[in-house]
PDB file of N, CA and C in Angstrom:
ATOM      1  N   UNK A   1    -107.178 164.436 210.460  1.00  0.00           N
ATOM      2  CA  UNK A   1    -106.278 164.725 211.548  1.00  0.00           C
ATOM      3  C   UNK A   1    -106.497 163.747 212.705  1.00  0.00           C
ATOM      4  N   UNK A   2    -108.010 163.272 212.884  1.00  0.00           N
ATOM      5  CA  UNK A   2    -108.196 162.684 214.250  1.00  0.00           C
ATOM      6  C   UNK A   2    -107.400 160.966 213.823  1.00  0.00           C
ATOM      7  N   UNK A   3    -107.374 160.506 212.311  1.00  0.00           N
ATOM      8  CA  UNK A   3    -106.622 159.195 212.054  1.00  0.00           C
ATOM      9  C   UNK A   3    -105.348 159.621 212.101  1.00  0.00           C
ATOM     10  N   UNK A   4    -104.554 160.295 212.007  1.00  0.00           N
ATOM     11  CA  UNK A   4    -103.146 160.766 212.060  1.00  0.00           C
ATOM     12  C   UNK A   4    -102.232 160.657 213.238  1.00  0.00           C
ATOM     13  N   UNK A   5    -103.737 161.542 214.294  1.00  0.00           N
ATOM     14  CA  UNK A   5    -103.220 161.575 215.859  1.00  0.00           C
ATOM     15  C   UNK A   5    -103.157 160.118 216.276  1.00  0.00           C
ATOM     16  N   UNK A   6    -103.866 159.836 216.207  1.00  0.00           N
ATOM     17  CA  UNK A   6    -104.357 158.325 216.650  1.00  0.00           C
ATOM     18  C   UNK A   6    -102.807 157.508 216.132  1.00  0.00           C
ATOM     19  N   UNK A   7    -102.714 157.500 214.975  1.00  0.00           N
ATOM     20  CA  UNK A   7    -101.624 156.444 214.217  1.00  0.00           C
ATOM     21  C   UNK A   7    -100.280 157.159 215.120  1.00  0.00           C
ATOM     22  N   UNK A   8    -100.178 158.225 215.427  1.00  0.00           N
ATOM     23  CA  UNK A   8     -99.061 159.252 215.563  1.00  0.00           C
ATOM     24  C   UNK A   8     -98.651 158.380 217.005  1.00  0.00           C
ATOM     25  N   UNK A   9    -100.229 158.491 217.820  1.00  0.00           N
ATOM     26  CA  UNK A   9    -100.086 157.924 219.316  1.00  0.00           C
ATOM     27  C   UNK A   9     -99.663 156.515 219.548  1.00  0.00           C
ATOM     28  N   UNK A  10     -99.942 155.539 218.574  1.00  0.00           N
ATOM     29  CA  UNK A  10     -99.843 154.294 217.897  1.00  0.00           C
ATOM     30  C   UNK A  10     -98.243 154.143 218.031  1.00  0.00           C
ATOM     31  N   UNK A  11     -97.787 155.055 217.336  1.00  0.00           N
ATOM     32  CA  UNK A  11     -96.415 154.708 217.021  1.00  0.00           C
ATOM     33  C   UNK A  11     -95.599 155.433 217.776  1.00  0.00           C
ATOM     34  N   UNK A  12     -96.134 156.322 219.163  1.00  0.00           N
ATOM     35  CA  UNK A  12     -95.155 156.313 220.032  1.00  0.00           C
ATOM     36  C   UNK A  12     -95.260 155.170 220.987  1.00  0.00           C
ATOM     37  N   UNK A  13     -96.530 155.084 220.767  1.00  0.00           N
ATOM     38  CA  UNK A  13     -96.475 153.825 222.380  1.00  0.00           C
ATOM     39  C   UNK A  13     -95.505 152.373 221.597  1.00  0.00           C
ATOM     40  N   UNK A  14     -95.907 152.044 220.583  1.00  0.00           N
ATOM     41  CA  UNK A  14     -95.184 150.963 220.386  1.00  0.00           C
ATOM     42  C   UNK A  14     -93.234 151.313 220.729  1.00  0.00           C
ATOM     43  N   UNK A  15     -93.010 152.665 220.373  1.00  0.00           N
ATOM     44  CA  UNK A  15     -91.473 152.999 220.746  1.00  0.00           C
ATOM     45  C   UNK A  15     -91.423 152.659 221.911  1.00  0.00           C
ATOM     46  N   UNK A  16     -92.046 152.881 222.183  1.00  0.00           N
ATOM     47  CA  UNK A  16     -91.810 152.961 223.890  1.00  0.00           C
ATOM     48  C   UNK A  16     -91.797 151.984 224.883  1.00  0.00           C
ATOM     49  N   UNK A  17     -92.853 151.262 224.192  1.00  0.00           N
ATOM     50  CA  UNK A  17     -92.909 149.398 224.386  1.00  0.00           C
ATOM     51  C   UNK A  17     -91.815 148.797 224.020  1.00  0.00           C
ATOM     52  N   UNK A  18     -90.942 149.158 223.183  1.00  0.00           N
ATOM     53  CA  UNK A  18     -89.584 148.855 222.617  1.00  0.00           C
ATOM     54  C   UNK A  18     -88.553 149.170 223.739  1.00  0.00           C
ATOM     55  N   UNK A  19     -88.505 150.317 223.755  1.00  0.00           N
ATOM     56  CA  UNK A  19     -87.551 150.867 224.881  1.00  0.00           C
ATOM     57  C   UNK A  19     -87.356 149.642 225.899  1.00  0.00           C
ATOM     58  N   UNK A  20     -88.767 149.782 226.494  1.00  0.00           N
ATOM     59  CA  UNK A  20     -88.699 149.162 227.601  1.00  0.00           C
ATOM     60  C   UNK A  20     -88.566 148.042 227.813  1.00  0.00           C
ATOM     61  N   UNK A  21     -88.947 147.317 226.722  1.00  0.00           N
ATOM     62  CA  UNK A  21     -88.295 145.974 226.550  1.00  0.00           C
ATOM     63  C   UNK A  21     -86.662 145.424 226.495  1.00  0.00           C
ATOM     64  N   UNK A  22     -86.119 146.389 225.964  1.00  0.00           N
ATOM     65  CA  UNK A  22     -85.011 146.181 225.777  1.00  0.00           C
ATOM     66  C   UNK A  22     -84.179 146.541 226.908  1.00  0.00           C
ATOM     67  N   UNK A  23     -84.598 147.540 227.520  1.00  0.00           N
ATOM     68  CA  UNK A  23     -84.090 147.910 228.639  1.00  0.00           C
ATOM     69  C   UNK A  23     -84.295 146.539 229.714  1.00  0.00           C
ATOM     70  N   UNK A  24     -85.041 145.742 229.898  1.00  0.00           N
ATOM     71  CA  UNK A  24     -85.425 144.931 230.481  1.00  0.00           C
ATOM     72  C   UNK A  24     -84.650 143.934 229.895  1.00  0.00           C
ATOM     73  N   UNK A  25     -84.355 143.232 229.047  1.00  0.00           N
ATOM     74  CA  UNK A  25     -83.635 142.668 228.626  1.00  0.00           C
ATOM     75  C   UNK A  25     -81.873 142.865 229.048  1.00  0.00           C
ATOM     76  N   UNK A  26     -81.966 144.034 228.562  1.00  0.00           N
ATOM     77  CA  UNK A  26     -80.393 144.413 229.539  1.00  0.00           C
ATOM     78  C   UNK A  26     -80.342 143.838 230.984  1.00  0.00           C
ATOM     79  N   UNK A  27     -81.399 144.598 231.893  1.00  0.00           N
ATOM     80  CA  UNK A  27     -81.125 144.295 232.726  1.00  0.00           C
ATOM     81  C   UNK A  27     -81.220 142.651 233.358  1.00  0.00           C
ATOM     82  N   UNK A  28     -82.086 142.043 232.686  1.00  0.00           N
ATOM     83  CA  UNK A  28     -81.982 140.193 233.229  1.00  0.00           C
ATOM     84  C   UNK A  28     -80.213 140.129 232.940  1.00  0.00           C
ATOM     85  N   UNK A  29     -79.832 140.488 231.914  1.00  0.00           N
ATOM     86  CA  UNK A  29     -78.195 139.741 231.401  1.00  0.00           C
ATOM     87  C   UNK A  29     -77.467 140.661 232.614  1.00  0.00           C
ATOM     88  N   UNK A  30     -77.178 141.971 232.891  1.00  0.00           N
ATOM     89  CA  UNK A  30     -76.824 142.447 234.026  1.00  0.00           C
ATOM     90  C   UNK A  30     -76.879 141.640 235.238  1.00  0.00           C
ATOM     91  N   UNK A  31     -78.399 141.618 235.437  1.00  0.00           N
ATOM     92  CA  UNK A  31     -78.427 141.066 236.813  1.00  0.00           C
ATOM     93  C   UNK A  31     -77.684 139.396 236.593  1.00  0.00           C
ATOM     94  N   UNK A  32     -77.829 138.922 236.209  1.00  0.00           N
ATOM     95  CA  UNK A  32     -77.265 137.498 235.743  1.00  0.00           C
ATOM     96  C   UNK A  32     -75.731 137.795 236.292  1.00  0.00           C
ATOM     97  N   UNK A  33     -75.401 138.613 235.447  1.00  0.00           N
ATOM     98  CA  UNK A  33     -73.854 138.639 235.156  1.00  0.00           C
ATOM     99  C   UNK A  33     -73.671 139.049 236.764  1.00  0.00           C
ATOM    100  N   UNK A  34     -74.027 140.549 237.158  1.00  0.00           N
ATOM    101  CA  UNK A  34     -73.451 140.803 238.350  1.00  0.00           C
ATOM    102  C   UNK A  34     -73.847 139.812 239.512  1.00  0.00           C
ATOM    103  N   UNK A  35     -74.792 138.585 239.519  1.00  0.00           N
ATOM    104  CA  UNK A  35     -74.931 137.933 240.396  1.00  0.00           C
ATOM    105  C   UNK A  35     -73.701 136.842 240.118  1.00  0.00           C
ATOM    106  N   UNK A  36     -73.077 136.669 238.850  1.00  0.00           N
ATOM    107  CA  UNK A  36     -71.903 135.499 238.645  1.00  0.00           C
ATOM    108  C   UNK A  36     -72.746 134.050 238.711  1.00  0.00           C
ATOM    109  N   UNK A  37     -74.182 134.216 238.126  1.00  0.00           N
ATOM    110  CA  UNK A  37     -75.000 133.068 237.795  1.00  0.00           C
ATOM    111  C   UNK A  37     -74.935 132.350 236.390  1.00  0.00           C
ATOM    112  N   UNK A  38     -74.958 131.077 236.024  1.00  0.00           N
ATOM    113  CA  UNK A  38     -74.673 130.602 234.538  1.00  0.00           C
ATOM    114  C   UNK A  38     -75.427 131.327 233.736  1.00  0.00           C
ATOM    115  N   UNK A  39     -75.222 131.294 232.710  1.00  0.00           N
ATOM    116  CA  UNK A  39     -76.700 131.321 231.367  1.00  0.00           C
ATOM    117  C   UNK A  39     -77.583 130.854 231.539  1.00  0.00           C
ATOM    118  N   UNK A  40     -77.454 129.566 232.386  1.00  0.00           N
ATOM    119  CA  UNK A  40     -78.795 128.455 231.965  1.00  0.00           C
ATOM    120  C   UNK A  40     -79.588 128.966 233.208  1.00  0.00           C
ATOM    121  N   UNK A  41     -79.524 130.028 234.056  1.00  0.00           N
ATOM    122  CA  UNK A  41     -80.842 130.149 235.152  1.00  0.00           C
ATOM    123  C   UNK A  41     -81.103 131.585 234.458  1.00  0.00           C
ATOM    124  N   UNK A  42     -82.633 130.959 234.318  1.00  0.00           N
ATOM    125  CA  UNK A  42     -83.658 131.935 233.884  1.00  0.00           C
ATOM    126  C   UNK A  42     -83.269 131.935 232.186  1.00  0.00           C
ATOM    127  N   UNK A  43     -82.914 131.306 231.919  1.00  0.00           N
ATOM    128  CA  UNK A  43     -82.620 130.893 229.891  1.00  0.00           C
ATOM    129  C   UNK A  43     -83.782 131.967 229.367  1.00  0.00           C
ATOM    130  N   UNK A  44     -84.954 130.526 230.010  1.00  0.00           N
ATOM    131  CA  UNK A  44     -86.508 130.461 229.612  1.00  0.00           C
ATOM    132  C   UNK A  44     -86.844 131.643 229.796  1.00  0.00           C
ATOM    133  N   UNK A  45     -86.503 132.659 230.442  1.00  0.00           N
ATOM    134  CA  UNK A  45     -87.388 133.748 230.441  1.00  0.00           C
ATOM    135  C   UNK A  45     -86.568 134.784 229.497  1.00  0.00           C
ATOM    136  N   UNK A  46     -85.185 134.730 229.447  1.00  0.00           N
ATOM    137  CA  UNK A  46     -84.572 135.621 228.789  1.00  0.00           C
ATOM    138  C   UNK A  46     -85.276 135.519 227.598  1.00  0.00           C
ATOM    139  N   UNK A  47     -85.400 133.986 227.047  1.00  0.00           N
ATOM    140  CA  UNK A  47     -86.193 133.423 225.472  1.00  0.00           C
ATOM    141  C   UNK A  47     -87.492 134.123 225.429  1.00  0.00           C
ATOM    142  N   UNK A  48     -88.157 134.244 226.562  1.00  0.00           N
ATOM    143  CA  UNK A  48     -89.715 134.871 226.352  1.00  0.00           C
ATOM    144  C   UNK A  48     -89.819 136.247 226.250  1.00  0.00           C
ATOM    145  N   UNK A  49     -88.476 136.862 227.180  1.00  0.00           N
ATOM    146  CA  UNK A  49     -88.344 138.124 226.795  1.00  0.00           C
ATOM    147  C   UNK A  49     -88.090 138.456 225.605  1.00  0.00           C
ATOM    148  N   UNK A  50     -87.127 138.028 224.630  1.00  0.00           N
ATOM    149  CA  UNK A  50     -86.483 138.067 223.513  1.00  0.00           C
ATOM    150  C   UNK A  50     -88.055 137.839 223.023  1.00  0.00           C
ATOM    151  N   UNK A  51     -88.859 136.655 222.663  1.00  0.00           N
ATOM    152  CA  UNK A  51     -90.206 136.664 221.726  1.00  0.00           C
ATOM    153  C   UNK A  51     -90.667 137.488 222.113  1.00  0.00           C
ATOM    154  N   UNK A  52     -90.838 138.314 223.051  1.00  0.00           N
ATOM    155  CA  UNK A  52     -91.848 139.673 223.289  1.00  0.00           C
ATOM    156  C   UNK A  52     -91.351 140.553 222.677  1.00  0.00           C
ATOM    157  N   UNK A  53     -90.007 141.128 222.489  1.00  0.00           N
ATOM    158  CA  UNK A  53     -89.315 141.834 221.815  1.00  0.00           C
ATOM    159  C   UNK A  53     -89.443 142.040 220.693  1.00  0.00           C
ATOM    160  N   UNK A  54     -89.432 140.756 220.442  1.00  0.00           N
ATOM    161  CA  UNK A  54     -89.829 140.391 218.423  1.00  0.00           C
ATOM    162  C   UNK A  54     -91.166 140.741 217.979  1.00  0.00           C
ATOM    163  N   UNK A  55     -92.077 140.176 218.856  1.00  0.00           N
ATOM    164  CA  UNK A  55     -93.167 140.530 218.719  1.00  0.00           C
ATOM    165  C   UNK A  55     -93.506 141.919 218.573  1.00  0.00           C
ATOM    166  N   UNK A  56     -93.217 142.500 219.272  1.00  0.00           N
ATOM    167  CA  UNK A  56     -93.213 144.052 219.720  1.00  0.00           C
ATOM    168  C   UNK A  56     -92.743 145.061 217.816  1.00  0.00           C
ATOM    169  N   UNK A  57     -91.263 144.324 217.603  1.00  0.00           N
ATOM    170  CA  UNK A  57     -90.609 144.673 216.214  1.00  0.00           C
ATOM    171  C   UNK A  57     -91.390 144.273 215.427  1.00  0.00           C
ATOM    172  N   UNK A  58     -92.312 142.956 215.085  1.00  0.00           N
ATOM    173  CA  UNK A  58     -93.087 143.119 213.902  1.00  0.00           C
ATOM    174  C   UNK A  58     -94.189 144.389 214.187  1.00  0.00           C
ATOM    175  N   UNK A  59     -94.779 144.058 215.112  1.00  0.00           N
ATOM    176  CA  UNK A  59     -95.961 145.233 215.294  1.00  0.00           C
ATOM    177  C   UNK A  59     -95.289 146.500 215.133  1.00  0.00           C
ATOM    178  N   UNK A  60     -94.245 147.055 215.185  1.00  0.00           N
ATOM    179  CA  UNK A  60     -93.597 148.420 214.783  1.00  0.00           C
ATOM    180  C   UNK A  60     -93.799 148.289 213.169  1.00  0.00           C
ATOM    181  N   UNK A  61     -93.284 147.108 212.544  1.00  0.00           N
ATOM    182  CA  UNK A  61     -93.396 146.901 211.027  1.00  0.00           C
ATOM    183  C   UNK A  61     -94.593 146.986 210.490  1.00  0.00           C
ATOM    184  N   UNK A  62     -95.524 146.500 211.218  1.00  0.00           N
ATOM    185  CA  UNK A  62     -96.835 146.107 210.832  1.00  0.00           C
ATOM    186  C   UNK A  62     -97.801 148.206 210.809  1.00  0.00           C
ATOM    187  N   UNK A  63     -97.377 148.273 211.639  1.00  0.00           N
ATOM    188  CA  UNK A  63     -98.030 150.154 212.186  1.00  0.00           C
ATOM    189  C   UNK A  63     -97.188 150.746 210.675  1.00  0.00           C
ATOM    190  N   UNK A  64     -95.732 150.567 210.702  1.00  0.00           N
ATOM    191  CA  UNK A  64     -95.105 151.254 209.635  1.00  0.00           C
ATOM    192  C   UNK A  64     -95.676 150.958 208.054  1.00  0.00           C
ATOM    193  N   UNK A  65     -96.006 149.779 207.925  1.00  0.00           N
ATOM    194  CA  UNK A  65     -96.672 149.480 206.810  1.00  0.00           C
ATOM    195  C   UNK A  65     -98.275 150.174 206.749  1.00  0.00           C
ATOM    196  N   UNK A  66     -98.810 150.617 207.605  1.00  0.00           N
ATOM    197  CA  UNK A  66    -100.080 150.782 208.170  1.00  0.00           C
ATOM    198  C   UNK A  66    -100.365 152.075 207.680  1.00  0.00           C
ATOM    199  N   UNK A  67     -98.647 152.919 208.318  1.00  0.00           N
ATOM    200  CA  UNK A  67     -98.595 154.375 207.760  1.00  0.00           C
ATOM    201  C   UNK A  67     -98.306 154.191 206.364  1.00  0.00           C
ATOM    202  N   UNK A  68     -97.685 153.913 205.555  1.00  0.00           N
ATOM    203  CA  UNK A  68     -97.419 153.985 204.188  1.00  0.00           C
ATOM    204  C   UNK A  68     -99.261 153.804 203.623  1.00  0.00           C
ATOM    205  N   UNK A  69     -99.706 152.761 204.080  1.00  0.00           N
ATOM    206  CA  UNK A  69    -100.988 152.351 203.053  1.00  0.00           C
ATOM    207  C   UNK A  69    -101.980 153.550 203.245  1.00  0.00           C
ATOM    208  N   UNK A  70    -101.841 154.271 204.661  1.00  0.00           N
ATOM    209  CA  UNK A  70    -102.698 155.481 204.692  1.00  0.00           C
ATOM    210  C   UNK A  70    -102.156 156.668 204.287  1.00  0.00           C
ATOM    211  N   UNK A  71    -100.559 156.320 203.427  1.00  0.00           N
ATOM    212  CA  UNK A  71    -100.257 157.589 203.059  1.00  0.00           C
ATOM    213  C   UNK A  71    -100.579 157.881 201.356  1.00  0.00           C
ATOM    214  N   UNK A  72    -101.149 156.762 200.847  1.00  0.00           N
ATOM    215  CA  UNK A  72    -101.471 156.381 199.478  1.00  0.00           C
ATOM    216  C   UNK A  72    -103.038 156.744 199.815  1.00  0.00           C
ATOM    217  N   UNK A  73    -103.781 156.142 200.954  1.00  0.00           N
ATOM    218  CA  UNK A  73    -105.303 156.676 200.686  1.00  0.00           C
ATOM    219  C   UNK A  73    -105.512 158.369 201.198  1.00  0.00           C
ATOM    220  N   UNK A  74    -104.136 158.566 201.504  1.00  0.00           N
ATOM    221  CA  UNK A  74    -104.399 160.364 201.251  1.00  0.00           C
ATOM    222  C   UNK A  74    -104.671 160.662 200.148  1.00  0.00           C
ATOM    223  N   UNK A  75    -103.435 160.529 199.312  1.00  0.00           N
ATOM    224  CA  UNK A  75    -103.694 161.002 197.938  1.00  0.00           C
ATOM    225  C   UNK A  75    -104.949 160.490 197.227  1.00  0.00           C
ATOM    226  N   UNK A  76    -105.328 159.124 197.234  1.00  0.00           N
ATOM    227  CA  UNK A  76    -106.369 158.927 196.792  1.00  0.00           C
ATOM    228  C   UNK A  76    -107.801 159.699 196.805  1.00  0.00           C
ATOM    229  N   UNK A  77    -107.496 160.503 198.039  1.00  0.00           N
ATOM    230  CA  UNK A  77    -108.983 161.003 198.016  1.00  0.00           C
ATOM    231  C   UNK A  77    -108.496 162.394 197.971  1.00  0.00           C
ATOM    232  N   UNK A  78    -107.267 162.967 197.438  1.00  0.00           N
ATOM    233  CA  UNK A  78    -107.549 164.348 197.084  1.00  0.00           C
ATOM    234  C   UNK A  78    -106.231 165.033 198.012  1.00  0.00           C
ATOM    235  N   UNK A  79    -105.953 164.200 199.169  1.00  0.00           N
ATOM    236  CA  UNK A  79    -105.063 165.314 199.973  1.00  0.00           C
ATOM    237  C   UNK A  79    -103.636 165.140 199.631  1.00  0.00           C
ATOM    238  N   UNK A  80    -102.567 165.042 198.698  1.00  0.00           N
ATOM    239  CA  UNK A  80    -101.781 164.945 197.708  1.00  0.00           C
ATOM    240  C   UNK A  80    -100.814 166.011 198.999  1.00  0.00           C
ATOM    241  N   UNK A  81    -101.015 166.903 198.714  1.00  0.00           N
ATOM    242  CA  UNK A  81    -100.708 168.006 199.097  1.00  0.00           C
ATOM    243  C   UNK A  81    -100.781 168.337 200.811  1.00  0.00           C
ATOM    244  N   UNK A  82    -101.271 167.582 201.305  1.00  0.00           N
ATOM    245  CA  UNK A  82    -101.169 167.543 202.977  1.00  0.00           C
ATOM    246  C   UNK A  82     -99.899 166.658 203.052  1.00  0.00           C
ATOM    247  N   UNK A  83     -99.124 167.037 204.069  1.00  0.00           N
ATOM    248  CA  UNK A  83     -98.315 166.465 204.769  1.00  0.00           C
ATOM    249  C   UNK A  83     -98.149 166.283 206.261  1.00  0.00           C
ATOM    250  N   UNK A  84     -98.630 165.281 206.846  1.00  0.00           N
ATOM    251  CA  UNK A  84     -99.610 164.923 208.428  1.00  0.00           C
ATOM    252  C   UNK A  84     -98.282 164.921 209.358  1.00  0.00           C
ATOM    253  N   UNK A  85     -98.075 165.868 210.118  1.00  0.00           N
ATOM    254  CA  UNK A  85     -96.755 165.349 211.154  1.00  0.00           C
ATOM    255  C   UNK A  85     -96.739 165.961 211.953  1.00  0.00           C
ATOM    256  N   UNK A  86     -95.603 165.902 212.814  1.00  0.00           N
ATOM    257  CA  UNK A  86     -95.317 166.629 214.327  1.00  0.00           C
ATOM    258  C   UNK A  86     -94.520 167.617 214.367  1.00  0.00           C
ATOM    259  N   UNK A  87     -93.808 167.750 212.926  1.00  0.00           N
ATOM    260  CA  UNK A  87     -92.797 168.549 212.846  1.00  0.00           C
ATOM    261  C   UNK A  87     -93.515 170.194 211.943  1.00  0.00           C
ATOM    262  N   UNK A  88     -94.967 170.156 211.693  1.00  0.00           N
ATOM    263  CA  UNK A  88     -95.736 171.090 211.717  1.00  0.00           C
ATOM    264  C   UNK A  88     -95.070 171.370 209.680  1.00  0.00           C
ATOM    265  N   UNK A  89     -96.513 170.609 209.096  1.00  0.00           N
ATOM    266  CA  UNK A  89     -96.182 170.449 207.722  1.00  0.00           C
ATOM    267  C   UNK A  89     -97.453 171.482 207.204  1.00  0.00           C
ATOM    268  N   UNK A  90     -96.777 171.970 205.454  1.00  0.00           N
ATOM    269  CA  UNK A  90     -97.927 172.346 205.331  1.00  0.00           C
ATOM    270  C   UNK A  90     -99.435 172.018 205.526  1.00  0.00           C
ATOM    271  N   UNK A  91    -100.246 172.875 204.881  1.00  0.00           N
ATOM    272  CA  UNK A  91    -101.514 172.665 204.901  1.00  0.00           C
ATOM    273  C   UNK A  91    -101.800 172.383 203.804  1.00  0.00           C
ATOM    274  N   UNK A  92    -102.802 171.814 203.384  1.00  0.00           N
ATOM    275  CA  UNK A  92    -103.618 170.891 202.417  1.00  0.00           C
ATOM    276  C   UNK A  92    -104.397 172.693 201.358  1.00  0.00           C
ATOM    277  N   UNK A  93    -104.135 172.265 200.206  1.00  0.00           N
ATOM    278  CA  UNK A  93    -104.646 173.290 199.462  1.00  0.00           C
ATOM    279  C   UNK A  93    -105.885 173.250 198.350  1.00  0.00           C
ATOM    280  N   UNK A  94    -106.554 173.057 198.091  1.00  0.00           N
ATOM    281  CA  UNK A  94    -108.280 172.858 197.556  1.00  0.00           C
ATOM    282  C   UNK A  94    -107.670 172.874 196.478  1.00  0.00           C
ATOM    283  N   UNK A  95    -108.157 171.781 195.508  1.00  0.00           N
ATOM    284  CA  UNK A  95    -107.736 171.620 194.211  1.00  0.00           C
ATOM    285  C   UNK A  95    -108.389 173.082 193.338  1.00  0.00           C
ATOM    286  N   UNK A  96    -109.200 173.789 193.577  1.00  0.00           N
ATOM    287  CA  UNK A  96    -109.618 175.078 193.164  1.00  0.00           C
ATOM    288  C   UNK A  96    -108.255 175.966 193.206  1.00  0.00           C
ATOM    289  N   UNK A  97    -107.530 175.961 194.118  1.00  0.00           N
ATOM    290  CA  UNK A  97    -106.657 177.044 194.491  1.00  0.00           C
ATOM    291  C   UNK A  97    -105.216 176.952 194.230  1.00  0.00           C
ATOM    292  N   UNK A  98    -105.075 175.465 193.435  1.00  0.00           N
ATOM    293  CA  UNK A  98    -103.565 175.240 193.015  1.00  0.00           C
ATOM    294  C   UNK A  98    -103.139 176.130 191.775  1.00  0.00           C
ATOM    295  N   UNK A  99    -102.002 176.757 191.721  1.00  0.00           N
ATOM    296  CA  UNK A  99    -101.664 176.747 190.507  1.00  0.00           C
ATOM    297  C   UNK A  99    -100.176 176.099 190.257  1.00  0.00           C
ATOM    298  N   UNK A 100     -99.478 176.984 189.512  1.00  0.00           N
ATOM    299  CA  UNK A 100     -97.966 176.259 188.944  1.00  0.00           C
ATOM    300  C   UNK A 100     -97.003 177.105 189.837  1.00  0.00           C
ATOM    301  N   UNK A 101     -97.737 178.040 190.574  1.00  0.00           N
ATOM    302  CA  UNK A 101     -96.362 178.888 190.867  1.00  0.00           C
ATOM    303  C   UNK A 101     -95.700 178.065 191.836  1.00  0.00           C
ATOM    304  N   UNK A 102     -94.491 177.978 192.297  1.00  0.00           N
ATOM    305  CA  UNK A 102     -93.730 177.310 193.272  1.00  0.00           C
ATOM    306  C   UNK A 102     -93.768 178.508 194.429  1.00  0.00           C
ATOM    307  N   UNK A 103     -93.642 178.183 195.790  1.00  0.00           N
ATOM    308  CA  UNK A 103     -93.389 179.076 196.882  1.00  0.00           C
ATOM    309  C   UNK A 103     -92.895 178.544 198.045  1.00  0.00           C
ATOM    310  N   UNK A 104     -92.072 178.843 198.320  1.00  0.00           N
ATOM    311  CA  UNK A 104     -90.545 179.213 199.313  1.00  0.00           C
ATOM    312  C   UNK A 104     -91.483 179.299 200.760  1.00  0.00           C
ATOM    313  N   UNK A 105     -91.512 178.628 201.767  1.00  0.00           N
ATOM    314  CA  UNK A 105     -91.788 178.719 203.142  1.00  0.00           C
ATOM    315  C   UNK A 105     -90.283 179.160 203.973  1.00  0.00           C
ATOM    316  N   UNK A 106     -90.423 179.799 205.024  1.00  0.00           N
ATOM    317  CA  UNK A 106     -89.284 179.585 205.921  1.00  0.00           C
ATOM    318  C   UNK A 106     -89.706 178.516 206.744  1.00  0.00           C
ATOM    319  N   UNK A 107     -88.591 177.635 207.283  1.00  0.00           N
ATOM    320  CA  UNK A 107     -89.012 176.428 208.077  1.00  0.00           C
ATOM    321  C   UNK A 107     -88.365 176.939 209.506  1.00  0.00           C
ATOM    322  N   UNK A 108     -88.680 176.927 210.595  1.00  0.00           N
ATOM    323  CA  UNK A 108     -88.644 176.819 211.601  1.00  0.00           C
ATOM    324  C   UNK A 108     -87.347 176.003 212.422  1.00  0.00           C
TER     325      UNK A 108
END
């Protein structure tokens, strides 16, 4: 649970680093526009904004790939049957205590 939270916290801050980037990005082309200034003042920074942006999108890719590879060393070590989230998943069941029967949760 404490690698889950962690990855969970991981991948809001990077959203959020997103957000705000982009939001920032809007606003340079805004302010541009409502000042009635060319393209070419402040290009260079719009360009650095834009590589921060990108940057920002692989590292979302890179965390997302991050979650998949730790969703394979679940199963690997037994937790098959856990499902780690925010949206409040089952619980993990002791390979002692499985059987075949199927069972019906109400979901919330």
């Amino acid at each position: 649970m404490k690698v889950a939270d962690s990855l969970f916290s991981l991948e809001k801050a990077i959203d959020e680093a997103l957000t705000r980037a982009a939001e920032f990005h809007g606003t340079l082309i805004s302010a541009r526009t409502d000042a009635k200034l060319s393209a070419l003042v402040a290009h260079e920074a719009f360009e650095t904004a834009a590589s921060a942006f990108a940057s920002l999108a692989r590292a979302r890719c890179d965390v997302v790939e991050t979650h998949n590879r730790l969703s394979e060393a679940k199963d690997q070590i037994g937790l098959r049957t856990v499902a780690i989230g925010d949206l409040g998943k089952p619980n993990a069941v002791p390979p002692a205590a499985k059987t075949d029967a199927r069972h019906l949760q109400v979901v919330a």
